[in-house]
Protein backbone atom coordinates (compact mmCIF):
# COMPACT_ATOMS: atom_id res chain seq x y z
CA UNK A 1 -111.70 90.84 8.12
CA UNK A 2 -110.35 87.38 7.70
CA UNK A 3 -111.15 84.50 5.70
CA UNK A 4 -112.70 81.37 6.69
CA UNK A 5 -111.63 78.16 5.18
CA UNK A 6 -113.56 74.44 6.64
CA UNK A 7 -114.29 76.47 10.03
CA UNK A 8 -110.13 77.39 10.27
CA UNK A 9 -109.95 81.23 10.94
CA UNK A 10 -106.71 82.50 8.22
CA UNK A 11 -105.91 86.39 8.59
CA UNK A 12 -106.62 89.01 6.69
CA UNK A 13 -105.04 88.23 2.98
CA UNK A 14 -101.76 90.31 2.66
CA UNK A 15 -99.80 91.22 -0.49
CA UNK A 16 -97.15 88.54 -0.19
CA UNK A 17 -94.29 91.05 -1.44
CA UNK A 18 -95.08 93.57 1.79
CA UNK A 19 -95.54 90.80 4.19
CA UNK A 20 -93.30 89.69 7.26
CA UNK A 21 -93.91 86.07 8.09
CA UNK A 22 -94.82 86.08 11.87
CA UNK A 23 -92.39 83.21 13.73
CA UNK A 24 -94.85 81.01 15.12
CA UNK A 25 -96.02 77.65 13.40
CA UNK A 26 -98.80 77.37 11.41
CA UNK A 27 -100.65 76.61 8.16
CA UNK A 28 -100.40 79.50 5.47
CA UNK A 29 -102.55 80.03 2.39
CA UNK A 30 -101.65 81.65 -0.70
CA UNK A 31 -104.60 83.03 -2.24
CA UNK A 32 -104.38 85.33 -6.45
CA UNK A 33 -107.45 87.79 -6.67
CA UNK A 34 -110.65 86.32 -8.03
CA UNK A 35 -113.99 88.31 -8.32
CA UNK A 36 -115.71 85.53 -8.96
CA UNK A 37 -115.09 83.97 -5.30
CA UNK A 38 -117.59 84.71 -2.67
CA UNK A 39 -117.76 85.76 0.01
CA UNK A 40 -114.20 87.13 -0.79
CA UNK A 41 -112.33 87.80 -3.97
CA UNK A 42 -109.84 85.27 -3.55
CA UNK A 43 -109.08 81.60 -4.60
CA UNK A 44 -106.49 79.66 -2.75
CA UNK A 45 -103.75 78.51 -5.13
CA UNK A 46 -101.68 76.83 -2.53
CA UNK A 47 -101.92 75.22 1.38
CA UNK A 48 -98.48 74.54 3.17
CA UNK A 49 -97.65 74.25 6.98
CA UNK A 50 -94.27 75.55 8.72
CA UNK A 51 -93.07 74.79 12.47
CA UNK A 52 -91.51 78.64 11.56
CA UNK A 53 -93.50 80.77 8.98
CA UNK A 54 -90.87 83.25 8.59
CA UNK A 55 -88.12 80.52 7.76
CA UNK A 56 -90.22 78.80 5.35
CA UNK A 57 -88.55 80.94 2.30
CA UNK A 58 -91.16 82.05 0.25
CA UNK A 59 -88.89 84.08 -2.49
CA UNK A 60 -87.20 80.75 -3.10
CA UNK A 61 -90.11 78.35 -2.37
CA UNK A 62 -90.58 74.78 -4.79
CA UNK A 63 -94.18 76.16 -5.78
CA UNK A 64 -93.56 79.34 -6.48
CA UNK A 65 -92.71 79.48 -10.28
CA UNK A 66 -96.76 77.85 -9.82
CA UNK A 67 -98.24 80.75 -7.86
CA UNK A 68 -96.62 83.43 -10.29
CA UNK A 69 -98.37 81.58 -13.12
CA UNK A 70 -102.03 81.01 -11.78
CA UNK A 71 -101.71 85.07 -10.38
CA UNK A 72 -100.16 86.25 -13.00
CA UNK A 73 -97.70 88.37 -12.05
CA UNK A 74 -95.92 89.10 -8.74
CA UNK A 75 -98.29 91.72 -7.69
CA UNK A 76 -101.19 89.47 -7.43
CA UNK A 77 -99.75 87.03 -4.51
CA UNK A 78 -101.29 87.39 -1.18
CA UNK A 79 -101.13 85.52 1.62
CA UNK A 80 -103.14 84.40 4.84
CA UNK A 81 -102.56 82.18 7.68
CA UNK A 82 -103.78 80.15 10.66
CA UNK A 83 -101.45 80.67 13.51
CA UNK A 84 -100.80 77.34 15.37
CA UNK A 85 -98.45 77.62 18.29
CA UNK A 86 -96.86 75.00 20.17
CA UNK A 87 -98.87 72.65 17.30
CA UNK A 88 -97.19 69.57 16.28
CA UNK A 89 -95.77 68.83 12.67
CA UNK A 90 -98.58 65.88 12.77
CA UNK A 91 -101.38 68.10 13.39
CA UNK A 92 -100.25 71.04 11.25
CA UNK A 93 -100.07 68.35 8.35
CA UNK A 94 -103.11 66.45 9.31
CA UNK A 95 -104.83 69.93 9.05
CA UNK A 96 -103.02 70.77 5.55
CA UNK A 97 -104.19 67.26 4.10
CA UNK A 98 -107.86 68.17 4.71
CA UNK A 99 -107.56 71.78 3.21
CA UNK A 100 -106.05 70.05 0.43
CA UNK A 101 -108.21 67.49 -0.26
CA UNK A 102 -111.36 69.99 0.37
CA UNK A 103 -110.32 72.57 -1.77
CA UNK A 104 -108.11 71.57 -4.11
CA UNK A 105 -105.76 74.43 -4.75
CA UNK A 106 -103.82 74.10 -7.79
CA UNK A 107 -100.78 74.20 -7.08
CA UNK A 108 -100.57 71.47 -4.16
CA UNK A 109 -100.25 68.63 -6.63
């Protein structure tokens, strides 16, 4: 089952510590566990874009100290994303900006 964010269909959320970033461009989410969130127990903590998912370096990424903190622990990080091949770095960030701005996620700031 995936999740559905402004009409954008992400992936099915994946534990970000068993995950292997698929090389293709796109717009990735990364979602802590929320039972309060409906229709899925997630909330989005962060929206970024890559031209190359699995070179984006998400052990070392800026926000991640961020992600840790709103989840918890390590455990809790998951990850979805919106696949985006042959996209441009224009639309993948035109497409970020409106996540953004929609939801909010606290830790794009």
């Amino acid at each position: 089952m995936s999740i559905i964010y402004s009409n954008i269909t992400f992936t099915e959320p994946e534990k970000l510590s068993n995950w292997e970033p698929p090389r293709r461009a796109g717009i990735y989410a990364i979602l802590i566990p929320d039972s309060n969130s409906k229709p899925r127990p997630f909330s989005v903590v962060y929206f970024g874009e890559s031209e190359n998912i699995s070179e984006r370096g998400f052990a070392s990424h800026h926000k991640r100290s961020c992600w840790v903190r709103k989840a918890g622990n390590e455990t809790n990080l998951f990850v979805s994303v919106y696949l985006m091949p042959n996209s441009t770095k224009e639309q993948r960030t035109t497409i970020e900006s409106q996540l953004v701005q929609q939801f909010r996620p606290s830790c794009n700031d």
